[in-house]
C-alpha atoms as a PDB file:
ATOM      1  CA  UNK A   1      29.910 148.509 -63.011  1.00  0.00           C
ATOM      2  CA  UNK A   2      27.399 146.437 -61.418  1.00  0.00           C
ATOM      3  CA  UNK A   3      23.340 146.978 -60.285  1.00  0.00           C
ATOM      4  CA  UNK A   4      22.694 145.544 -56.833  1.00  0.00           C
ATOM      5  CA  UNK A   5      21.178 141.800 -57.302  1.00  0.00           C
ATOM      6  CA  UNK A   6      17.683 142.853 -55.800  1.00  0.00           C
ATOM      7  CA  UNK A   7      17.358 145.435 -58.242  1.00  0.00           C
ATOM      8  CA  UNK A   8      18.003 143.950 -62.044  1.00  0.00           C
ATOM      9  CA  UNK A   9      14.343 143.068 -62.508  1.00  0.00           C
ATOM     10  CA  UNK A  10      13.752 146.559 -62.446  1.00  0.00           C
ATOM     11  CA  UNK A  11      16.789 147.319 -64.184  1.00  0.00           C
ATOM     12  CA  UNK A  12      16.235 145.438 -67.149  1.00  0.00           C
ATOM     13  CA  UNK A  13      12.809 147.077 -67.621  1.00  0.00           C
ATOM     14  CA  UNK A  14      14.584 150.377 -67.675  1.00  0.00           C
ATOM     15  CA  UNK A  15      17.047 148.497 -70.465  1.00  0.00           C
ATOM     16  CA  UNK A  16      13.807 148.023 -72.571  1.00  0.00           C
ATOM     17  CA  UNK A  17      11.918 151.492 -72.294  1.00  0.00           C
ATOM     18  CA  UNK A  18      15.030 152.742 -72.903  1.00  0.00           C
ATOM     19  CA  UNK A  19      15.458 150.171 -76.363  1.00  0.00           C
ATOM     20  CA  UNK A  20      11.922 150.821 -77.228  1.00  0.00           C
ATOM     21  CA  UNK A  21      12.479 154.724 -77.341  1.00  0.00           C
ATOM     22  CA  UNK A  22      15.370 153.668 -80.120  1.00  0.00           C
ATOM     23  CA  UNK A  23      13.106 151.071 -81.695  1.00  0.00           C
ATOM     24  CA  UNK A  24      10.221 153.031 -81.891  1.00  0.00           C
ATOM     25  CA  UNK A  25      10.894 157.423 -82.311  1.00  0.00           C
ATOM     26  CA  UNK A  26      13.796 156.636 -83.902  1.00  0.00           C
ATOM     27  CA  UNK A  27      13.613 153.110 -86.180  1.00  0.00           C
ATOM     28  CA  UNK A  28      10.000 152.931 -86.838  1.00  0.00           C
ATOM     29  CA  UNK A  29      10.103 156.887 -86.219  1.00  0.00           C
ATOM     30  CA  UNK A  30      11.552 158.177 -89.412  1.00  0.00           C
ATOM     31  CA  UNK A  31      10.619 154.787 -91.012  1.00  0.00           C
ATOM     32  CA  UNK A  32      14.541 154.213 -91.517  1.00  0.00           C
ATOM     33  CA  UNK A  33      13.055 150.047 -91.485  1.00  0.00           C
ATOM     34  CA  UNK A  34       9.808 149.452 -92.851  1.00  0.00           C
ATOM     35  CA  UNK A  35       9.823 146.245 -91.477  1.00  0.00           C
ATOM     36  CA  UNK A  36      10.197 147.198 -88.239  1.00  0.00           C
ATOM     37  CA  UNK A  37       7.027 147.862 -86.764  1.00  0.00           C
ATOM     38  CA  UNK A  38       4.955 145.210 -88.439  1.00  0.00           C
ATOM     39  CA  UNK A  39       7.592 142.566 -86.896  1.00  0.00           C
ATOM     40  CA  UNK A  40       7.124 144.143 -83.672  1.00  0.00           C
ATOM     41  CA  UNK A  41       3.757 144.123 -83.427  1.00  0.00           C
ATOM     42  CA  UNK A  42       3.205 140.495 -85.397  1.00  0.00           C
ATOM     43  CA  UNK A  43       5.380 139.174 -82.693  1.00  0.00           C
ATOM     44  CA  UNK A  44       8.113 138.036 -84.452  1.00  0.00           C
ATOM     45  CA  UNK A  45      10.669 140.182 -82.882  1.00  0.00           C
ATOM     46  CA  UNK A  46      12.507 139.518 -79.391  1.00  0.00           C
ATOM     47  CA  UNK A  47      14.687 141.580 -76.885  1.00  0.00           C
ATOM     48  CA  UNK A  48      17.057 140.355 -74.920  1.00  0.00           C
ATOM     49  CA  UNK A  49      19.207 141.890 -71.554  1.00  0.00           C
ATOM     50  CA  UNK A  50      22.266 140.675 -70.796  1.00  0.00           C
ATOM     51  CA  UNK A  51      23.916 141.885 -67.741  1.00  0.00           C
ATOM     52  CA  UNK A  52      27.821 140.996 -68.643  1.00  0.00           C
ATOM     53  CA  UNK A  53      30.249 143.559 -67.976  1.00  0.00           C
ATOM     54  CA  UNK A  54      32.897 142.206 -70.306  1.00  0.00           C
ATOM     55  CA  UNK A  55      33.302 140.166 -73.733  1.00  0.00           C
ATOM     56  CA  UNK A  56      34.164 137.388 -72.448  1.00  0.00           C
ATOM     57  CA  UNK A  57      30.476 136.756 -70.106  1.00  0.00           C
ATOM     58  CA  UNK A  58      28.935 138.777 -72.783  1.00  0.00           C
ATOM     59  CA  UNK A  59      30.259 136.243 -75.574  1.00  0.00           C
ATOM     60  CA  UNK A  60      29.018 133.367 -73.510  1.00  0.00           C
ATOM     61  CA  UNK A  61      25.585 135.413 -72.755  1.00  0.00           C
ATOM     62  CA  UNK A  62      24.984 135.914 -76.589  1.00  0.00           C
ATOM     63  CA  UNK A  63      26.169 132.314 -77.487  1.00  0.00           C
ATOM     64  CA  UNK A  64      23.406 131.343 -74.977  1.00  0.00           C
ATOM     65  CA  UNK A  65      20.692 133.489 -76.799  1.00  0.00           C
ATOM     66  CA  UNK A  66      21.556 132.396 -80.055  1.00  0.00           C
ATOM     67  CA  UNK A  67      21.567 128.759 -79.549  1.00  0.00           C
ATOM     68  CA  UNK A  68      18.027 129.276 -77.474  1.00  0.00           C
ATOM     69  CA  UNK A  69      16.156 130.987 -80.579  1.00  0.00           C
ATOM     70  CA  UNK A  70      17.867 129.085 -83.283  1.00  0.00           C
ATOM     71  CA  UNK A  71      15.022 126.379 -82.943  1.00  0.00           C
ATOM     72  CA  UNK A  72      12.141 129.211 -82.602  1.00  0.00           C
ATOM     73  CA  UNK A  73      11.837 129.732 -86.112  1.00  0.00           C
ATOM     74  CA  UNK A  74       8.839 132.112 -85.508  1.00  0.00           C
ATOM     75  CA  UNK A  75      11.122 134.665 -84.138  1.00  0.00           C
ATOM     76  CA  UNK A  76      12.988 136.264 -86.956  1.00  0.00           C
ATOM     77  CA  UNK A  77      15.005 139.168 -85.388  1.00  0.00           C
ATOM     78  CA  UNK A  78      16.260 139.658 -81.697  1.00  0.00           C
ATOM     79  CA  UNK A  79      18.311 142.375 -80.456  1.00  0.00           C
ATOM     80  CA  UNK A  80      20.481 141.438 -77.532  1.00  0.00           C
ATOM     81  CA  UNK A  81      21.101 144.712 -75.030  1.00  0.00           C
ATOM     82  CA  UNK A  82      24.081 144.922 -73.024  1.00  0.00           C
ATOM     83  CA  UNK A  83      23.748 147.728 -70.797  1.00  0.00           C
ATOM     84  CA  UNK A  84      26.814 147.586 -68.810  1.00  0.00           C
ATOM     85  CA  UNK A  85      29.530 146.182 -71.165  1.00  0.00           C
ATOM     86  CA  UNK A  86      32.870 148.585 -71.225  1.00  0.00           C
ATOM     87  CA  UNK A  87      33.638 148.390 -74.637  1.00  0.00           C
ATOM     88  CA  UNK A  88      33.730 151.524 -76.830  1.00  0.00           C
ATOM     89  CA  UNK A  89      32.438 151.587 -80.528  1.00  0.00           C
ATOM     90  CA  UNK A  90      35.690 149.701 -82.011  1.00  0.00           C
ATOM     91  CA  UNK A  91      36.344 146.953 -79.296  1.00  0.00           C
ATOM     92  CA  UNK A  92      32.402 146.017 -79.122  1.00  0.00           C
ATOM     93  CA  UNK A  93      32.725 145.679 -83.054  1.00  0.00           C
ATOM     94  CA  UNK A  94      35.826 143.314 -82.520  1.00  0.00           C
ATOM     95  CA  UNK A  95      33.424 141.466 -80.064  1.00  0.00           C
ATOM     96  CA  UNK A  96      30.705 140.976 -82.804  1.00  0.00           C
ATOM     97  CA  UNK A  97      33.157 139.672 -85.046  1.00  0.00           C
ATOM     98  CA  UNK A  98      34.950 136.970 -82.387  1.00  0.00           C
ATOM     99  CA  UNK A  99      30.724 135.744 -82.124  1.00  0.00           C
ATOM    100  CA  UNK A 100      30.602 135.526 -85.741  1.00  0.00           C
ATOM    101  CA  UNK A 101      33.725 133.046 -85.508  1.00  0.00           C
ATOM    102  CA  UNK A 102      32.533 131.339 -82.730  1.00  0.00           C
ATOM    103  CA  UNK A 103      29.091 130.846 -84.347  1.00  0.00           C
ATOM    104  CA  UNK A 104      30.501 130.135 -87.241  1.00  0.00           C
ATOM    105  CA  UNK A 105      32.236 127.157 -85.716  1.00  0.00           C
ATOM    106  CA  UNK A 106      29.384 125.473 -83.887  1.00  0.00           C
ATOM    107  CA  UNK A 107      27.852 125.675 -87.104  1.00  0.00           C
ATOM    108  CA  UNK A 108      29.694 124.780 -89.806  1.00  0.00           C
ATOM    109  CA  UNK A 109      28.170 125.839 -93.236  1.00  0.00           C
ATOM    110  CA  UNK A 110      25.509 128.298 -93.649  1.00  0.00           C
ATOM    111  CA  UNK A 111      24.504 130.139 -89.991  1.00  0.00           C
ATOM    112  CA  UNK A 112      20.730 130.345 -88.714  1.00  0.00           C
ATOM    113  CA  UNK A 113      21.550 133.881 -88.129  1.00  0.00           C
ATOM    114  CA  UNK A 114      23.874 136.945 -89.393  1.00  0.00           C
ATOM    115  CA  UNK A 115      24.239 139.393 -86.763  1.00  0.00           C
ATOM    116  CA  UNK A 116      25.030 143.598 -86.509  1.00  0.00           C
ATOM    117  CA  UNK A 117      26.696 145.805 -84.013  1.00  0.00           C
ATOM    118  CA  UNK A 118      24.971 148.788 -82.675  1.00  0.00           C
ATOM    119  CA  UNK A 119      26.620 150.743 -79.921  1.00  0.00           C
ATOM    120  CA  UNK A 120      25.881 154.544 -79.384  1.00  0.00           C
ATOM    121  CA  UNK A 121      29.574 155.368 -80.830  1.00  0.00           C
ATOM    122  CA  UNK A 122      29.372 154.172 -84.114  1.00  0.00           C
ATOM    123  CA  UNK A 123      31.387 156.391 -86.356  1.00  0.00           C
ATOM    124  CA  UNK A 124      28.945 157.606 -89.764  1.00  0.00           C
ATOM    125  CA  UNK A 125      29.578 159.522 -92.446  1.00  0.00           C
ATOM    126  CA  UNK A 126      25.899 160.627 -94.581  1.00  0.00           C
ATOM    127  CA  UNK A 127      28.473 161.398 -97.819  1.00  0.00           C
ATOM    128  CA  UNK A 128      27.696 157.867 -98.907  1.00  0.00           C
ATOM    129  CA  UNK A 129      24.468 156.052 -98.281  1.00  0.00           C
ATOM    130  CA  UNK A 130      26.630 152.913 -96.838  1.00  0.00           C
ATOM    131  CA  UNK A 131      28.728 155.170 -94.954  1.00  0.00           C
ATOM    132  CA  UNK A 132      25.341 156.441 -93.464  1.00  0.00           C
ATOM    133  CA  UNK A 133      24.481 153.208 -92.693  1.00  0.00           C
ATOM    134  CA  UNK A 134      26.055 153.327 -88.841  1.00  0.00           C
ATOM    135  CA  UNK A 135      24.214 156.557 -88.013  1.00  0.00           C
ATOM    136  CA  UNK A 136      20.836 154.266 -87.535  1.00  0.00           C
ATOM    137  CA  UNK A 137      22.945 151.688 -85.515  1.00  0.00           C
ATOM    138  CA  UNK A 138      23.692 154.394 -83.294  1.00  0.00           C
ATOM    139  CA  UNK A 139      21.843 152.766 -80.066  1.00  0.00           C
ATOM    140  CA  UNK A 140      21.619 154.299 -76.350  1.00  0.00           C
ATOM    141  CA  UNK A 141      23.194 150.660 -75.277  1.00  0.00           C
ATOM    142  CA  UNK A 142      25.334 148.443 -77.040  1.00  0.00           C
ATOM    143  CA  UNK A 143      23.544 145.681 -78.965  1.00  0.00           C
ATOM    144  CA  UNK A 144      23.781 142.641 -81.595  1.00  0.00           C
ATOM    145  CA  UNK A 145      20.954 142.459 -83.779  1.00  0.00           C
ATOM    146  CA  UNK A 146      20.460 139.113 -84.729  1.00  0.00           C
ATOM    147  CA  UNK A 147      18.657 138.294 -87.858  1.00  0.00           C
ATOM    148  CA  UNK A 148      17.478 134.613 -88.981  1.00  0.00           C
ATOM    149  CA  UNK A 149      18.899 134.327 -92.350  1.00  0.00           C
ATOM    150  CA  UNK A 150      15.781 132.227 -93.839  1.00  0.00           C
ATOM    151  CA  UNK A 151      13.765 134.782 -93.624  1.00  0.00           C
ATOM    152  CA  UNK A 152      16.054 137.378 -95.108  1.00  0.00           C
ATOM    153  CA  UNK A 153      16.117 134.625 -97.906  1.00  0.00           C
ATOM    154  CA  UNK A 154      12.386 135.240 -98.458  1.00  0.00           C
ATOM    155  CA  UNK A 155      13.267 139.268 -98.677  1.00  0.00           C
ATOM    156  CA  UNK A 156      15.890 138.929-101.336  1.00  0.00           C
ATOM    157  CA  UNK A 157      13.683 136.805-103.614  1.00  0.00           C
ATOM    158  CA  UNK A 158      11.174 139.340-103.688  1.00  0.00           C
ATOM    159  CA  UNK A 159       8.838 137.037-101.407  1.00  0.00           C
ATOM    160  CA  UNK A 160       8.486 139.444 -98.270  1.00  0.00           C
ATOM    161  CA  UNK A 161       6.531 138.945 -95.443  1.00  0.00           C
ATOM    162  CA  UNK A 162       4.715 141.080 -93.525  1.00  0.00           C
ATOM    163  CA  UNK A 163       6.701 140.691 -89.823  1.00  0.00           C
ATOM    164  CA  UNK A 164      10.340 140.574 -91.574  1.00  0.00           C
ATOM    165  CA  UNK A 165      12.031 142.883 -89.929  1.00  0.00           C
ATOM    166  CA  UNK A 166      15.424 144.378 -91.714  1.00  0.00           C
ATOM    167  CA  UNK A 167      16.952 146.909 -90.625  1.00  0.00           C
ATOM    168  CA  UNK A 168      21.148 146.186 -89.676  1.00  0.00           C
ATOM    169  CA  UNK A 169      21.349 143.117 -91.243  1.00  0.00           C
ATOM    170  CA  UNK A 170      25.239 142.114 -91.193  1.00  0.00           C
ATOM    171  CA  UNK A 171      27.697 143.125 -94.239  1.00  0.00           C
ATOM    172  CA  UNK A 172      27.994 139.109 -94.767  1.00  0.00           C
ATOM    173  CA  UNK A 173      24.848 139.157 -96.622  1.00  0.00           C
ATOM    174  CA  UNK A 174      26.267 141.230 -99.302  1.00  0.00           C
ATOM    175  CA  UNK A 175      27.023 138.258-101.601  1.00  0.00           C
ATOM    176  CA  UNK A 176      23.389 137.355-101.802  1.00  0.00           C
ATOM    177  CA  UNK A 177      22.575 140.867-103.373  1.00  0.00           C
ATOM    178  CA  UNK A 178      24.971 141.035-105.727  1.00  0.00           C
ATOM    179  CA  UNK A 179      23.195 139.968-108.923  1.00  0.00           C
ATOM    180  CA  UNK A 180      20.241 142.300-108.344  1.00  0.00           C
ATOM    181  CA  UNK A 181      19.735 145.715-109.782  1.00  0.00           C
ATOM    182  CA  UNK A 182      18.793 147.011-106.426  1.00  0.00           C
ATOM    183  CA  UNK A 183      18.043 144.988-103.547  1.00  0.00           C
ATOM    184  CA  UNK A 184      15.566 145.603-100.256  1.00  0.00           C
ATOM    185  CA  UNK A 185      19.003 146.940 -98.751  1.00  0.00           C
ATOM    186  CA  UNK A 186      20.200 148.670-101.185  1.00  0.00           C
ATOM    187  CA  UNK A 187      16.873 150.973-101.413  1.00  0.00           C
ATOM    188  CA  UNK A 188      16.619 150.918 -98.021  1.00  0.00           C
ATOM    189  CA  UNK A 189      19.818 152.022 -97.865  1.00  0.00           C
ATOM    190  CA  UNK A 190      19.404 154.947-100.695  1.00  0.00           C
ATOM    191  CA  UNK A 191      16.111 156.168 -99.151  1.00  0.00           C
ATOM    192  CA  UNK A 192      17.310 156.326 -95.180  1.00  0.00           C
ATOM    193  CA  UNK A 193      20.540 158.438 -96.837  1.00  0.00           C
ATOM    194  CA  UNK A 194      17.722 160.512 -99.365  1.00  0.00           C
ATOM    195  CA  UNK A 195      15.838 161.086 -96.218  1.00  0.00           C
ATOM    196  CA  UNK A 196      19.008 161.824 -93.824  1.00  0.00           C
ATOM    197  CA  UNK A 197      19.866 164.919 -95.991  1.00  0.00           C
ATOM    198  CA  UNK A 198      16.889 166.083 -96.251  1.00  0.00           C
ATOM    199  CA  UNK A 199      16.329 166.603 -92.787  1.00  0.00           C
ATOM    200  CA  UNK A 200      16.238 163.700 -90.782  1.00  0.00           C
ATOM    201  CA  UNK A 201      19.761 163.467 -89.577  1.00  0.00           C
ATOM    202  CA  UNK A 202      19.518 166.686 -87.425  1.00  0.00           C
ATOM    203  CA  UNK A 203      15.972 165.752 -85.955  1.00  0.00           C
ATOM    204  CA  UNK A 204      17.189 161.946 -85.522  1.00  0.00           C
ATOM    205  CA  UNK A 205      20.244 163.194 -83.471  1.00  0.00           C
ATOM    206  CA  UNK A 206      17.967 165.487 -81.346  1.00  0.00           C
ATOM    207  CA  UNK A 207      16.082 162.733 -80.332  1.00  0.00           C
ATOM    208  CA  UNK A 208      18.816 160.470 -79.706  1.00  0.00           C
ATOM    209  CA  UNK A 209      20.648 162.952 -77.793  1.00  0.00           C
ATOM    210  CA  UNK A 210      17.059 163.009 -75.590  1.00  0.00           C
ATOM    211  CA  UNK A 211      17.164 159.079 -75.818  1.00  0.00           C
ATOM    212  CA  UNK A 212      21.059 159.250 -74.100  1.00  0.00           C
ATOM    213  CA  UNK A 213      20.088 162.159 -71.246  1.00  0.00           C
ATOM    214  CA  UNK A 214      16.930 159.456 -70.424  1.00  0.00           C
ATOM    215  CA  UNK A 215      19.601 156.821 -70.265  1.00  0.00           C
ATOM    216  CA  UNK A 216      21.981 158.541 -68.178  1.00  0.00           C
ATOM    217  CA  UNK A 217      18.785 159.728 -65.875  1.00  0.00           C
ATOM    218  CA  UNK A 218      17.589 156.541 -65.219  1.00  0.00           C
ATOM    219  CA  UNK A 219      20.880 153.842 -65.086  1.00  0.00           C
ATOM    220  CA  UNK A 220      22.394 156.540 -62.698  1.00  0.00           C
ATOM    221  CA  UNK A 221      19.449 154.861 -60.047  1.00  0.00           C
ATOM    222  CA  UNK A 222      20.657 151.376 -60.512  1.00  0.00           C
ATOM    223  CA  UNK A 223      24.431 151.392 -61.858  1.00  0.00           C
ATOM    224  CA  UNK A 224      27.350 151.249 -59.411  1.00  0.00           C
END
């Protein structure tokens, strides 16, 4: 796959609407992230396009991302979209985990961000709140969500801020939630999967389904 050089201005645009229709009807939507939207609109949130078409240029893409905002401490989250990547659900999960190495070993000791796949394959289950968990990472492109880990810090010790944003933060962070009753996961977590069967996992997938028809619509201009 490839979009013609002259055209991936416009492209990427398309890339966003397309993100902000997941960010927005569905994220901040059924208010599966209450974080979301305040981070969005605060600023502290960023979205980036990156136009590999395999892991290798995309590891080197995201690499490039991470290392840029790891200084910007005022951004706290940033999803990076990569529209044209040919990796189903299991492969672009392998790829998340071969950055996690890699930024791992640039960065010896604790990382500046933890990360989470989304790709619009994700297998779910809603029997188990965690096993729902992949049903809001369902995205119409592949995508890492990066997340600075300082500010997750300030979550987790019951000092939130108004722009955190936390919705897909990585399973690494785990061990920090361990020794409390419930954490801001955890009841995120409980009510997204309280909410899912009551009703919102049929009129989420609608919407998504809309979100991947848009997709299809619009790449099918652009994509070669």
């Amino acid at each position: 796959m490839f979009v013609a050089p002259a055209e991936t201005a416009s492209f990427e645009q398309e890339v966003l609407r397309i993100n902000a229709r997941f960010n927005t009807e569905i994220i901040e939507g059924v208010s599966a992230c209450p974080y979301a939207r305040p981070a969005r609109v605060a600023g502290s949130s960023q979205r980036r396009v990156v136009m590999a078409t395999d892991a290798r240029s995309a590891l080197d893409g995201l690499m490039g991302v991470a290392a840029d905002l790891a200084p910007r401490e005022e951004v706290e989250v940033a999803q990076v979209i990569f529209p044209l990547i040919g990796l189903d659900a299991a492969a672009f999960q392998g790829f998340a985990s071969d950055f996690g190495r890699a930024n791992a070993a640039l960065r010896p000791g604790r990382p500046v961000f933890v990360h989470a796949a989304f790709h619009p394959e994700l297998p779910y289950s809603a029997e188990t709140p965690s096993r729902l968990v992949p049903f809001f990472r369902r995205s119409p492109d592949p995508m890492i969500q990066l997340v600075r880990l300082a500010g997750l810090d300030a979550i987790h010790q019951a000092k939130p801020r108004g722009t955190q944003f936390f919705s897909g933060t990585a399973e690494e962070i785990s061990a920090l939630l361990a020794t409390r009753p419930e954490s801001v996961t955890d009841r995120i977590t409980r009510e997204n999967h309280e909410a899912a069967i009551g009703g919102n996992l049929e009129h989420v997938s609608v919407i998504f389904q809309d979100i991947l028809a848009d997709r299809a619509r619009s790449y099918a201009r652009f994509v070669r």
